[in-house]
PDB file of N, CA and C in Angstrom:
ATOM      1  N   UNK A   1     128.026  40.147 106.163  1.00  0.00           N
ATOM      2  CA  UNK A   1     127.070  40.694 105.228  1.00  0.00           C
ATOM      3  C   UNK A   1     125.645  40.283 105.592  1.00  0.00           C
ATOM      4  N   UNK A   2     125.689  39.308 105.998  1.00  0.00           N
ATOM      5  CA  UNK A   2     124.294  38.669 106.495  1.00  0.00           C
ATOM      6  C   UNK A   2     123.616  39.647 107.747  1.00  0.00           C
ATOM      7  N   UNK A   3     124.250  40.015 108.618  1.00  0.00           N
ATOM      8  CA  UNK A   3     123.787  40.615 109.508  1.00  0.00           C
ATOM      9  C   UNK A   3     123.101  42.148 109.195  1.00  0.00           C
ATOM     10  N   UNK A   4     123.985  42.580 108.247  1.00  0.00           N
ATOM     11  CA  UNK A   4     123.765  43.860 107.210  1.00  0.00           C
ATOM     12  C   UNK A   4     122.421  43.971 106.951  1.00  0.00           C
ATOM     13  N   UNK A   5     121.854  42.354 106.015  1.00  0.00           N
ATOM     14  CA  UNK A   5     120.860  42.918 105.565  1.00  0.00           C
ATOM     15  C   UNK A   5     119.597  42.232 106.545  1.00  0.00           C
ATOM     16  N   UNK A   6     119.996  42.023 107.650  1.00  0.00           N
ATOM     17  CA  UNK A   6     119.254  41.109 108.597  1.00  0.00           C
ATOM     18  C   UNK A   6     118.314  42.404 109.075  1.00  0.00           C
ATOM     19  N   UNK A   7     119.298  43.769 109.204  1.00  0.00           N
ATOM     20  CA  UNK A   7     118.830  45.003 110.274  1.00  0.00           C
ATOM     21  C   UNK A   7     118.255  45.673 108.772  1.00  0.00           C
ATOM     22  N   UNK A   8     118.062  45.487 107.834  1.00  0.00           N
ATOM     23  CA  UNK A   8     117.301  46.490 107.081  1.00  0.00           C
ATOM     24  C   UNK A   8     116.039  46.646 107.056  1.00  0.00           C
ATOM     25  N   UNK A   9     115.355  45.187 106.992  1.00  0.00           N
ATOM     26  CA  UNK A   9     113.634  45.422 107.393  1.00  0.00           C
ATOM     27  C   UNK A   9     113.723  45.593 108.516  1.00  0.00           C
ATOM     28  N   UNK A  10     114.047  45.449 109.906  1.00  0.00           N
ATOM     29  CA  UNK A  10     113.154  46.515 111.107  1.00  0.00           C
ATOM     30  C   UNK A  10     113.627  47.767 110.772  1.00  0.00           C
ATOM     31  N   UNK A  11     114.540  48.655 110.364  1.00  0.00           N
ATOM     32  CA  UNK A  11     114.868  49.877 109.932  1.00  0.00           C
ATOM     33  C   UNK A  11     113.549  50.272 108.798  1.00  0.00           C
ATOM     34  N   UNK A  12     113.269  49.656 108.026  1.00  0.00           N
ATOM     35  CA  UNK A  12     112.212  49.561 107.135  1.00  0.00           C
ATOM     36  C   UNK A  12     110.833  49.934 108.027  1.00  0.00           C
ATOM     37  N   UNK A  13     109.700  48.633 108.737  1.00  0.00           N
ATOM     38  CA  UNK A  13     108.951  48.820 109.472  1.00  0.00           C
ATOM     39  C   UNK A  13     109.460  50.310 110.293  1.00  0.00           C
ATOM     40  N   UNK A  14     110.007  50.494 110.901  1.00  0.00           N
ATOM     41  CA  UNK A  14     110.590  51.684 111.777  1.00  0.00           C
ATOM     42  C   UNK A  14     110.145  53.185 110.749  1.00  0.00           C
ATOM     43  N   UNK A  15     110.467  53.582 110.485  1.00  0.00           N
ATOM     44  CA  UNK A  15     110.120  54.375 109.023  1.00  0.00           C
ATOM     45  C   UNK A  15     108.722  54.558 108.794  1.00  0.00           C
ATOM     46  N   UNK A  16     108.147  53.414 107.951  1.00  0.00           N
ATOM     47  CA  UNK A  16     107.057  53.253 108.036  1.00  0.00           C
ATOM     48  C   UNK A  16     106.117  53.630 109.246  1.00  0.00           C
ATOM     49  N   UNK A  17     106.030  52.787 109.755  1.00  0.00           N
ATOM     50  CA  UNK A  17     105.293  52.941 111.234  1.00  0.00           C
ATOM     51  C   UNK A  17     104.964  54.197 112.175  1.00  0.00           C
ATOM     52  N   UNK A  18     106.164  54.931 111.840  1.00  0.00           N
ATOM     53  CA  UNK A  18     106.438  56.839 112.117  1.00  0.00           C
ATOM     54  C   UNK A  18     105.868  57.426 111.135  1.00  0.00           C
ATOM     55  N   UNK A  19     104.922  57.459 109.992  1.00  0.00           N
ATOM     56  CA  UNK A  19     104.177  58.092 109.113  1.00  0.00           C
ATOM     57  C   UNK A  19     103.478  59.120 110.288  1.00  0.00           C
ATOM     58  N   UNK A  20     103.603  60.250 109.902  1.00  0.00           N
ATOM     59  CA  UNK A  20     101.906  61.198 110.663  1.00  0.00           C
ATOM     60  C   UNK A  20     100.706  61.158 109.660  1.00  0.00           C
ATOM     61  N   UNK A  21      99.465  61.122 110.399  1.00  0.00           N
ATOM     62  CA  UNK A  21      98.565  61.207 109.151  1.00  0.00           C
ATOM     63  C   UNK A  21      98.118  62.455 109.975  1.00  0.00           C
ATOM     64  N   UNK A  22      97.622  62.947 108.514  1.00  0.00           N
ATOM     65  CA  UNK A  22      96.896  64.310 108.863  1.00  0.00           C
ATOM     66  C   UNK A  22      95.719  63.983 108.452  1.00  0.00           C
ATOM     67  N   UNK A  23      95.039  65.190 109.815  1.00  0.00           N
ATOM     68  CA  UNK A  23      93.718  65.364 109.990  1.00  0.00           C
ATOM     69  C   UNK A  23      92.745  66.167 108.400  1.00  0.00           C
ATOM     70  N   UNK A  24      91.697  66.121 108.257  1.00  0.00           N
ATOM     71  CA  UNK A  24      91.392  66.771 106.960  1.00  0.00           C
ATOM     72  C   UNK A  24      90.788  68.228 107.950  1.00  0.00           C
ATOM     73  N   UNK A  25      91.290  69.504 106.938  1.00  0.00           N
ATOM     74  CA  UNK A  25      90.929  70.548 108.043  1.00  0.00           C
ATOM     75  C   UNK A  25      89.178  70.730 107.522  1.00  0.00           C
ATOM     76  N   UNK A  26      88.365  70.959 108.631  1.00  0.00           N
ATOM     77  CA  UNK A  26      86.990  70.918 108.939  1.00  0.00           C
ATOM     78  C   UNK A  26      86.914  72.055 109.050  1.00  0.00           C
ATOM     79  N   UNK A  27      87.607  73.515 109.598  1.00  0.00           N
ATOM     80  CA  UNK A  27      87.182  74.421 110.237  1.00  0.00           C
ATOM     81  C   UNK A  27      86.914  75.469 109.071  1.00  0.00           C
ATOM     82  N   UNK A  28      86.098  76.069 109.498  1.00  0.00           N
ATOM     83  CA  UNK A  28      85.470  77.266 108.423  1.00  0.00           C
ATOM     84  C   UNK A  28      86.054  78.326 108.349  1.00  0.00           C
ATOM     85  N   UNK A  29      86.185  78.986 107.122  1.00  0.00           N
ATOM     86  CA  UNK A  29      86.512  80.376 107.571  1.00  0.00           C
ATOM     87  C   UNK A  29      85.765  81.285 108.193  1.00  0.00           C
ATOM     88  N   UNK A  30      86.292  82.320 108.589  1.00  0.00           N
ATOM     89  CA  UNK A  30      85.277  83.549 109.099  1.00  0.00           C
ATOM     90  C   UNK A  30      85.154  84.705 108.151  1.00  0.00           C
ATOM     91  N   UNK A  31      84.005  85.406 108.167  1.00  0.00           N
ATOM     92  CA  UNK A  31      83.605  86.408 107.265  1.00  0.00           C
ATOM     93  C   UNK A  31      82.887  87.578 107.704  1.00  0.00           C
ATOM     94  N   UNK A  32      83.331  88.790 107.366  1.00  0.00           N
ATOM     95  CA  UNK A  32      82.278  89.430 108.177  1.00  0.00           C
ATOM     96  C   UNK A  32      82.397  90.495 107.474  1.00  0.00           C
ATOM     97  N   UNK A  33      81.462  91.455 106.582  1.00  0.00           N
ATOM     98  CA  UNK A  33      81.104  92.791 106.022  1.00  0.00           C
ATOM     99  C   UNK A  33      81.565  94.013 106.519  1.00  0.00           C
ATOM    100  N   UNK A  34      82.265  94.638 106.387  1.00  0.00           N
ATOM    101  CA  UNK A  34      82.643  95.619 107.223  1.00  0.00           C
ATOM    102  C   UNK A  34      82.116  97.672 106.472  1.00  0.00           C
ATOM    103  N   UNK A  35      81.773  97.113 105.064  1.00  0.00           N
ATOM    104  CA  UNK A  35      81.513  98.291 104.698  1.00  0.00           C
ATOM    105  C   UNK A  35      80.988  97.941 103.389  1.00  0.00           C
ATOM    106  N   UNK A  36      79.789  98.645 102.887  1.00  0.00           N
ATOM    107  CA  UNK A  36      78.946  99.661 103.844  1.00  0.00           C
ATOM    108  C   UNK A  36      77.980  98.943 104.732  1.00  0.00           C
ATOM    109  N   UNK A  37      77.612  99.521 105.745  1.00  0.00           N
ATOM    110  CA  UNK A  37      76.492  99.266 106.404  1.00  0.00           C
ATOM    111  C   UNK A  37      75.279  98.430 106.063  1.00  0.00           C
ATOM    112  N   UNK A  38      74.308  98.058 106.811  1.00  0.00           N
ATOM    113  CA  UNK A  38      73.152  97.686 106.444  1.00  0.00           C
ATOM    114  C   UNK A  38      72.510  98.561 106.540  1.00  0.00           C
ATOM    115  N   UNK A  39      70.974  98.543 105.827  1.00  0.00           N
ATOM    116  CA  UNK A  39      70.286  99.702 105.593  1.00  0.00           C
ATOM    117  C   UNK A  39      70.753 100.942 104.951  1.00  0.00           C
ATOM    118  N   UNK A  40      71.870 100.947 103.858  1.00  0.00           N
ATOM    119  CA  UNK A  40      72.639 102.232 103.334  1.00  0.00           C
ATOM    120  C   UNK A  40      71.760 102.209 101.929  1.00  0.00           C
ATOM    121  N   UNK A  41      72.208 103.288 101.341  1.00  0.00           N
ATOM    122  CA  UNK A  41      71.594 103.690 100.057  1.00  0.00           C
ATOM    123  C   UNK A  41      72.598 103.676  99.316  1.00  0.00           C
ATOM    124  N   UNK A  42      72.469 102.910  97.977  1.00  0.00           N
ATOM    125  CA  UNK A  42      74.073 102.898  97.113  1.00  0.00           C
ATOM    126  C   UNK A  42      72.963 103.551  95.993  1.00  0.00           C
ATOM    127  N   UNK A  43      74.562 103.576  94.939  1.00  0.00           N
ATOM    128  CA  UNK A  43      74.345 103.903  93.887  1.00  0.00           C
ATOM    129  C   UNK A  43      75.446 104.027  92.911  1.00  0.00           C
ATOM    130  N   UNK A  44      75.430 103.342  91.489  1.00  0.00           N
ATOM    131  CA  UNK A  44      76.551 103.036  90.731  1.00  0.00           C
ATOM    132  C   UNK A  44      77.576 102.153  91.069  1.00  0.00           C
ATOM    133  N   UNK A  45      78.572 101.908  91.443  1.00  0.00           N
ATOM    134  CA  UNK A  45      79.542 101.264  91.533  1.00  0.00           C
ATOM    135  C   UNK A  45      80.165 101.630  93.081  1.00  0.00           C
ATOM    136  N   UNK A  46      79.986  99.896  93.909  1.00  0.00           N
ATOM    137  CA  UNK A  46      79.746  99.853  95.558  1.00  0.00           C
ATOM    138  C   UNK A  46      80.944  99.127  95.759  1.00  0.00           C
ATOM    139  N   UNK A  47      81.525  99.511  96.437  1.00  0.00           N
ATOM    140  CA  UNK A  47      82.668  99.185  96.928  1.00  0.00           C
ATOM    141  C   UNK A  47      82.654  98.455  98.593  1.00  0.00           C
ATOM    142  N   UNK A  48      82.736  97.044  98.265  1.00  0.00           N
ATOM    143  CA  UNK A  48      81.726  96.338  99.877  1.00  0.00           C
ATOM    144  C   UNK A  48      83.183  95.120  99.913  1.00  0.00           C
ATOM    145  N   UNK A  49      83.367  96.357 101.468  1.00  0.00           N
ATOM    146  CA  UNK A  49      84.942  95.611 102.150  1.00  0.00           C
ATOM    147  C   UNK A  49      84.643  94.165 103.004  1.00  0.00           C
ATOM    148  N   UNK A  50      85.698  93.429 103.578  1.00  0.00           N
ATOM    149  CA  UNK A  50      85.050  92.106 104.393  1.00  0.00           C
ATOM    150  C   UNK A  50      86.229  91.686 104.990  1.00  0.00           C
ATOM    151  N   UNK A  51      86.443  91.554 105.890  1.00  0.00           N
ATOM    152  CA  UNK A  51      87.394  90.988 106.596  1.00  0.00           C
ATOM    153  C   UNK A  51      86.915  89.431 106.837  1.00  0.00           C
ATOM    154  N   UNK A  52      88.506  88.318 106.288  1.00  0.00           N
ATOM    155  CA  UNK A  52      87.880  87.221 106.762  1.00  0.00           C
ATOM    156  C   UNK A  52      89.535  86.442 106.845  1.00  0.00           C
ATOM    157  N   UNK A  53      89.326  85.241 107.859  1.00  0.00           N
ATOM    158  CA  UNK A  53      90.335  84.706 108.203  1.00  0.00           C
ATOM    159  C   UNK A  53      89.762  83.033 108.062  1.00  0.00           C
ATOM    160  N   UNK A  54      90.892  82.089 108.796  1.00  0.00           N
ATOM    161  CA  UNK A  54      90.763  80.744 108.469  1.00  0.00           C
ATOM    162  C   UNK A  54      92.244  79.958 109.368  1.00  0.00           C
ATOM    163  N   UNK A  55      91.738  79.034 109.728  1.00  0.00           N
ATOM    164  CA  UNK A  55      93.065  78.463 110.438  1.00  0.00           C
ATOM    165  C   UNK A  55      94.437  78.504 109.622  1.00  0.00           C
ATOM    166  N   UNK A  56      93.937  77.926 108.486  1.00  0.00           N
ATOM    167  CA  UNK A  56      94.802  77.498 107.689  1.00  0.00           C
ATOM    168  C   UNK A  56      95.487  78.868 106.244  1.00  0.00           C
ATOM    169  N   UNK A  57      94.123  79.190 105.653  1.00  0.00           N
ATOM    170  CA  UNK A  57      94.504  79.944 104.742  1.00  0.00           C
ATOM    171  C   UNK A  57      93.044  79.589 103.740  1.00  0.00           C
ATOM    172  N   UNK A  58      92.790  82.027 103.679  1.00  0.00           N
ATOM    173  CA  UNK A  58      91.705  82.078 103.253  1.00  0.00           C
ATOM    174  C   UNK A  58      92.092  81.746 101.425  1.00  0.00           C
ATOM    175  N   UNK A  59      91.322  81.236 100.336  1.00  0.00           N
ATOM    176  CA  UNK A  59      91.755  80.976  98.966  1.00  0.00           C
ATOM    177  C   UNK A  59      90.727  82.329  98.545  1.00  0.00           C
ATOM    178  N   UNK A  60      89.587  82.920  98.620  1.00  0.00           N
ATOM    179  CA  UNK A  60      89.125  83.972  98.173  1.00  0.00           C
ATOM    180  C   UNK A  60      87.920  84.068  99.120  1.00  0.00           C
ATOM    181  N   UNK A  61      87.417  85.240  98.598  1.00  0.00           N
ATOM    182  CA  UNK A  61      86.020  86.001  98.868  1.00  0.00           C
ATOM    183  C   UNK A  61      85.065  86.310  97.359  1.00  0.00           C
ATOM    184  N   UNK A  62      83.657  86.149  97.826  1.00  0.00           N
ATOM    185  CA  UNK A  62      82.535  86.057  96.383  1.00  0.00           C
ATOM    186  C   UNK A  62      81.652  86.902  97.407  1.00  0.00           C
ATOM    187  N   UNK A  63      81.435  87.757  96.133  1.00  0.00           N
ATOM    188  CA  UNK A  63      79.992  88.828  96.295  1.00  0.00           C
ATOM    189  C   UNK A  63      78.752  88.056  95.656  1.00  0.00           C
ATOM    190  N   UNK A  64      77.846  87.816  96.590  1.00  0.00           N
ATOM    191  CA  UNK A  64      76.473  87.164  96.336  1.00  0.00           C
ATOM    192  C   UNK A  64      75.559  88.283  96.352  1.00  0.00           C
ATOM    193  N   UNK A  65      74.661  88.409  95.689  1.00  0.00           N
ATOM    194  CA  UNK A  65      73.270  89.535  95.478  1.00  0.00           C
ATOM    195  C   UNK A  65      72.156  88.604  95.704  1.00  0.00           C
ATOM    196  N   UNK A  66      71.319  88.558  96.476  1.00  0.00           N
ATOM    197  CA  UNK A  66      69.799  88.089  96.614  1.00  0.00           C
ATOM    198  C   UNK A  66      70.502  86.739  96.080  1.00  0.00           C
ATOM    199  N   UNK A  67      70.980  85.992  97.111  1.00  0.00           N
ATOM    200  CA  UNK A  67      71.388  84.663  96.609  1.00  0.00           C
ATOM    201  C   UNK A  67      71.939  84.421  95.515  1.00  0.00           C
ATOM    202  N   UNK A  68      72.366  85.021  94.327  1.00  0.00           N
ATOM    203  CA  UNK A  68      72.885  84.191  93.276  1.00  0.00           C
ATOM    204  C   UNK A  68      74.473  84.971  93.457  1.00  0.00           C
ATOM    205  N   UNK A  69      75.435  84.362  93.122  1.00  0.00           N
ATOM    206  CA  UNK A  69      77.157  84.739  92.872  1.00  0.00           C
ATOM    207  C   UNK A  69      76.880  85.790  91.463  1.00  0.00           C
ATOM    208  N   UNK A  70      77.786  87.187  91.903  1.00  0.00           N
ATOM    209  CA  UNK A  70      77.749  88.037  90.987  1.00  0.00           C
ATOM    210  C   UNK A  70      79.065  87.884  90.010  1.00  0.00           C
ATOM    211  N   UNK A  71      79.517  86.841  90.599  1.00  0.00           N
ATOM    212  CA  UNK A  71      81.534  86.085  89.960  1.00  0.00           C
ATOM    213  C   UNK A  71      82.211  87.104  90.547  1.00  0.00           C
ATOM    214  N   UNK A  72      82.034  88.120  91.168  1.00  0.00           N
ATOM    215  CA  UNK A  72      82.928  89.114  91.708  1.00  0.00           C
ATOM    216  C   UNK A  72      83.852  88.219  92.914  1.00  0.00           C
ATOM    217  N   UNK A  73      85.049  88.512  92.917  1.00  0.00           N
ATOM    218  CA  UNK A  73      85.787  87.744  93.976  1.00  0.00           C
ATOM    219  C   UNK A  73      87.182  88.288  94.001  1.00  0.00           C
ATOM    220  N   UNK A  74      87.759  88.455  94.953  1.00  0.00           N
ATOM    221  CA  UNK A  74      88.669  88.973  95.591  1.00  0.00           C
ATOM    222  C   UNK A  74      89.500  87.895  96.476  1.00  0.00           C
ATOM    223  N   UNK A  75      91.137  87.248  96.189  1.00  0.00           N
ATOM    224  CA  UNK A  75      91.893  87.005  96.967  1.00  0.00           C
ATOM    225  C   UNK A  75      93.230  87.098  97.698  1.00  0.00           C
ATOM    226  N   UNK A  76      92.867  88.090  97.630  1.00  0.00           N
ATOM    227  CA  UNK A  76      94.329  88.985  98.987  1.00  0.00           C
ATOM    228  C   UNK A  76      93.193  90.115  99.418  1.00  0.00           C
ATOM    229  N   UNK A  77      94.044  90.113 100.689  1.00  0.00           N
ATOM    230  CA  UNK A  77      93.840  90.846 101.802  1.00  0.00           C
ATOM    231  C   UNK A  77      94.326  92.307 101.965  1.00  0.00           C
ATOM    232  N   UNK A  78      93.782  93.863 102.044  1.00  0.00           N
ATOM    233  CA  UNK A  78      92.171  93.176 102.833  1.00  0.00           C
ATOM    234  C   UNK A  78      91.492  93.417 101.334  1.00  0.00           C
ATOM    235  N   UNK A  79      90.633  92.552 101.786  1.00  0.00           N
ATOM    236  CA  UNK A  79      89.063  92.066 100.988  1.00  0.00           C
ATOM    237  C   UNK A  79      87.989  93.357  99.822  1.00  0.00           C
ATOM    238  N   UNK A  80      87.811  93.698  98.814  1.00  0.00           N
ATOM    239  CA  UNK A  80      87.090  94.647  98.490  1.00  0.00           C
ATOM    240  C   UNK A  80      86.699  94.389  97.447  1.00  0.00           C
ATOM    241  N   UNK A  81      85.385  94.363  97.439  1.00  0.00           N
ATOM    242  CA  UNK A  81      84.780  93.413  95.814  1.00  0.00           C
ATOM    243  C   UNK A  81      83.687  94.776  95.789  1.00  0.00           C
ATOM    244  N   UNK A  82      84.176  94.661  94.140  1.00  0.00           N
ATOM    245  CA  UNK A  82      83.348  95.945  93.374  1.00  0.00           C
ATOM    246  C   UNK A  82      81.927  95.521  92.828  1.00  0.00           C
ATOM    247  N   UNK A  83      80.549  95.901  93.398  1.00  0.00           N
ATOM    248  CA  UNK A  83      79.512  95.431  93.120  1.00  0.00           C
ATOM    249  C   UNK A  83      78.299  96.765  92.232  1.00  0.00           C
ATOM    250  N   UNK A  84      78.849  96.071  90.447  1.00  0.00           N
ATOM    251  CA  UNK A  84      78.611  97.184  89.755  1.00  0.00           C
ATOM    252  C   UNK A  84      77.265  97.160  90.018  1.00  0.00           C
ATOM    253  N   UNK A  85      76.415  98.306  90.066  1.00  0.00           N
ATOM    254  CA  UNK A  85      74.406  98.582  90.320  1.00  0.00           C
ATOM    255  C   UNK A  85      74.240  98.589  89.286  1.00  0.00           C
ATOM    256  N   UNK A  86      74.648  99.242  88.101  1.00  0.00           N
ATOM    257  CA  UNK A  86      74.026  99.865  86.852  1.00  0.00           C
ATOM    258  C   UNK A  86      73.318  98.884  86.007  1.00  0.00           C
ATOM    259  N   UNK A  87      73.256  97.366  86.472  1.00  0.00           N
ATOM    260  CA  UNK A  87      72.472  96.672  85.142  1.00  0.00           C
ATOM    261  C   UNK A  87      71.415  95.937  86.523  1.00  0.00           C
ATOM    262  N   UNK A  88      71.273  96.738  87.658  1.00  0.00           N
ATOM    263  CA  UNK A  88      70.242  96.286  88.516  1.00  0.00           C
ATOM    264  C   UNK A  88      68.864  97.393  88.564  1.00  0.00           C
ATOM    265  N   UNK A  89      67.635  96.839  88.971  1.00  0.00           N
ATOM    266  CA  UNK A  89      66.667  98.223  89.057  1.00  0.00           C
ATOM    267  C   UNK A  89      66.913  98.305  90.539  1.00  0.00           C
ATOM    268  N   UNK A  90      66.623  99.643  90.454  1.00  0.00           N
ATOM    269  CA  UNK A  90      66.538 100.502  92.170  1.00  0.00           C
ATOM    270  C   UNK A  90      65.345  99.171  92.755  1.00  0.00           C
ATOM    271  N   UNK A  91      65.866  99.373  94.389  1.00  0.00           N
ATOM    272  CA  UNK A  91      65.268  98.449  95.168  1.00  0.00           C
ATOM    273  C   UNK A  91      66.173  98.217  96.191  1.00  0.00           C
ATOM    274  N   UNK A  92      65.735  97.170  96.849  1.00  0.00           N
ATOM    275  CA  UNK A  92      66.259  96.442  98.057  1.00  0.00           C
ATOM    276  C   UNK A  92      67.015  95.028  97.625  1.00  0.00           C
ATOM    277  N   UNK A  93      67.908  95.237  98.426  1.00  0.00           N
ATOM    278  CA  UNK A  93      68.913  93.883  97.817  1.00  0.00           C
ATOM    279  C   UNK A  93      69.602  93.092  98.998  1.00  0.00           C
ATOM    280  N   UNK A  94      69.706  91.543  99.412  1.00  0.00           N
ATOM    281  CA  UNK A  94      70.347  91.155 100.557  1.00  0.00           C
ATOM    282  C   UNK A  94      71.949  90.783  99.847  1.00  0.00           C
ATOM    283  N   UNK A  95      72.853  91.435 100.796  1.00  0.00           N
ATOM    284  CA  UNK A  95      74.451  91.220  99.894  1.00  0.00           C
ATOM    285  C   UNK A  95      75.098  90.330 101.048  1.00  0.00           C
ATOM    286  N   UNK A  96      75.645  88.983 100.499  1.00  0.00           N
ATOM    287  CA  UNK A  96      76.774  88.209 101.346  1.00  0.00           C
ATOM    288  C   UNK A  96      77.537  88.340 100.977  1.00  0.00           C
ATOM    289  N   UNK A  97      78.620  87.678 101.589  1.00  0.00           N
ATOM    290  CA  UNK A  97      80.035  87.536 100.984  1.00  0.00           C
ATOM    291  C   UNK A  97      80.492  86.496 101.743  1.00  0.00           C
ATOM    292  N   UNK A  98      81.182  85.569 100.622  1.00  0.00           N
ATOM    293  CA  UNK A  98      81.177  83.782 101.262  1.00  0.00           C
ATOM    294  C   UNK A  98      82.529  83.513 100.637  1.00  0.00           C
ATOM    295  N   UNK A  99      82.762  83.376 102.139  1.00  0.00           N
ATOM    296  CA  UNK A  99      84.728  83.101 102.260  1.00  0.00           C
ATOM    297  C   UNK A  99      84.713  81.713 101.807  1.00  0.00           C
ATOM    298  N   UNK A 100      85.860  81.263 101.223  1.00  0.00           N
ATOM    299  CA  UNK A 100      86.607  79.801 100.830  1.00  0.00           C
ATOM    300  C   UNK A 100      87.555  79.668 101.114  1.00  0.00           C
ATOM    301  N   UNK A 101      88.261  78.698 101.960  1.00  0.00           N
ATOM    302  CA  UNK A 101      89.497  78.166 102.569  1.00  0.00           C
ATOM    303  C   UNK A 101      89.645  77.704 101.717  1.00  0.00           C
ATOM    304  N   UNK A 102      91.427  77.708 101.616  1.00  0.00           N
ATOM    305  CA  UNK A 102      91.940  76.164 100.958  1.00  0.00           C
ATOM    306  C   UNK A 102      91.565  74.950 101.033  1.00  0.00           C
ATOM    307  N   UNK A 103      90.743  74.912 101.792  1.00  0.00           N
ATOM    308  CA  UNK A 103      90.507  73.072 102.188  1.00  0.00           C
ATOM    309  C   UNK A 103      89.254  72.960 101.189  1.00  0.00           C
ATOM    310  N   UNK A 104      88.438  73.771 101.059  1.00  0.00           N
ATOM    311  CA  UNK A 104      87.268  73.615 100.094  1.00  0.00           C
ATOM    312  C   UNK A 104      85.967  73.853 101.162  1.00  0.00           C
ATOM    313  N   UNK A 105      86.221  74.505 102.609  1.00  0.00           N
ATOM    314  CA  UNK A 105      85.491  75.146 103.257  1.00  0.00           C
ATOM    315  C   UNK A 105      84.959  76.476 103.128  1.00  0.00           C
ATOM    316  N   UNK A 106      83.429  76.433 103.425  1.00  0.00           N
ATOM    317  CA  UNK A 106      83.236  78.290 103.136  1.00  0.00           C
ATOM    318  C   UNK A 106      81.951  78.296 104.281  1.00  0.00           C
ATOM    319  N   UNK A 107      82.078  79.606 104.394  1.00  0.00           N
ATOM    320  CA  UNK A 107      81.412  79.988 105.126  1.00  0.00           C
ATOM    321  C   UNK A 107      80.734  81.409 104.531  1.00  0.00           C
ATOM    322  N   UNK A 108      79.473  81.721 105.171  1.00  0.00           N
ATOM    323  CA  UNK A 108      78.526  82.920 104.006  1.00  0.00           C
ATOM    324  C   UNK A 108      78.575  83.893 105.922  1.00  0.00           C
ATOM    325  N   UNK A 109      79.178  85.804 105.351  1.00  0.00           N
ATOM    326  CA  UNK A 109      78.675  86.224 106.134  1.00  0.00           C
ATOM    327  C   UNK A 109      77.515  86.791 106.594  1.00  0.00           C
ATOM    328  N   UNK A 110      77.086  87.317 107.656  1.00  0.00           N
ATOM    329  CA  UNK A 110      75.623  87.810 108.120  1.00  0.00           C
ATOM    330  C   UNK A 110      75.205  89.033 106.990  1.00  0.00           C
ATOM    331  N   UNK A 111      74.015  88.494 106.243  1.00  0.00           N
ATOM    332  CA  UNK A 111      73.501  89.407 105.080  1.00  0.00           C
ATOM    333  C   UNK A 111      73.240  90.789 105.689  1.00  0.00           C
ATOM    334  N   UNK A 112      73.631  91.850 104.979  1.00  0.00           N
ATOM    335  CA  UNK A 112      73.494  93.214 104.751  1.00  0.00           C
ATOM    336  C   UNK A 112      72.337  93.333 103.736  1.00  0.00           C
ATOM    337  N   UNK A 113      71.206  94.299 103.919  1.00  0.00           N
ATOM    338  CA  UNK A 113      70.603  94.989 103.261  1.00  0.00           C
ATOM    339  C   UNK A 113      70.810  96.447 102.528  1.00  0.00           C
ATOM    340  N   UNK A 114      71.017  96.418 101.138  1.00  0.00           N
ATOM    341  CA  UNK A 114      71.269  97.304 100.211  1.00  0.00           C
ATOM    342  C   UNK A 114      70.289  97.895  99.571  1.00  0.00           C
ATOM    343  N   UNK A 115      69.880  99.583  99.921  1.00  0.00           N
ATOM    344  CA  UNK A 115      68.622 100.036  98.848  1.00  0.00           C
ATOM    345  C   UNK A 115      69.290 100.599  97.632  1.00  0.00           C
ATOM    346  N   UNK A 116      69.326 100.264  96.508  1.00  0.00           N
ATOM    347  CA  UNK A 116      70.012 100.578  95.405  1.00  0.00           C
ATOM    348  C   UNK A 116      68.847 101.918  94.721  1.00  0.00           C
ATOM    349  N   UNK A 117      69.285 103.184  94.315  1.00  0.00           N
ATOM    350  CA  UNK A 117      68.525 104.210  94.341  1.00  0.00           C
ATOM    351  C   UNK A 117      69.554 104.844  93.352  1.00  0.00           C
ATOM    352  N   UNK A 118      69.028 105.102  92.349  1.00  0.00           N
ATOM    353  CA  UNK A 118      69.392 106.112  90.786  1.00  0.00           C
ATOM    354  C   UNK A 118      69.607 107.530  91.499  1.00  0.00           C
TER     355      UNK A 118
END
């Protein structure tokens, strides 16, 4: 019996010692606008697609207007956030769309210019 419990702590350390630690994921997602265009003319209710990926796994997509979050957000694939005009005045508008990984990574894609026109 003695010998029994002689082999249980290096079996113990052994165990232990084989832990993996994981890395914290760093990498960003990718984002990129795919519709409509820059320089387009909207009007009423815009329908602005985005393809975006991530090593790991994208958690959503956010429609930004001239810098501020419109709360519009979309998460499944593919991507299409509805960006209502009607409580904006006609004008020029810069539109992102800023992916979030699971990890709590985001990344903002290359701004599109929107002329919003009644």
């Amino acid at each position: 019996m003695k010998k029994t419990l002689l082999l249980i702590p290096p079996l113990f350390f052994l165990f232990v010692g084989c832990e993996e630690t994981t890395e914290p994921d760093t990498v960003k997602p990718t984002v990129t606008i795919t519709s409509p265009q820059s320089d387009s003319t909207v009007s009423e209710v815009v329908s602005i697609t985005c393809m975006s990926s991530d090593d790991v796994d994208v958690e959503k997509v956010e429609l930004w207007v001239n810098g501020v979050s419109t709360g519009v957000t979309d998460d499944n694939e593919p991507y299409s956030l509805e960006w209502n005009t009607t409580t904006y005045d006609e004008g020029s508008y810069t539109i992102i769309v800023r992916s979030y990984d699971t990890s709590g990574n985001t990344t903002d894609s290359e701004p599109i210019t929107l002329t919003l026109y009644r």
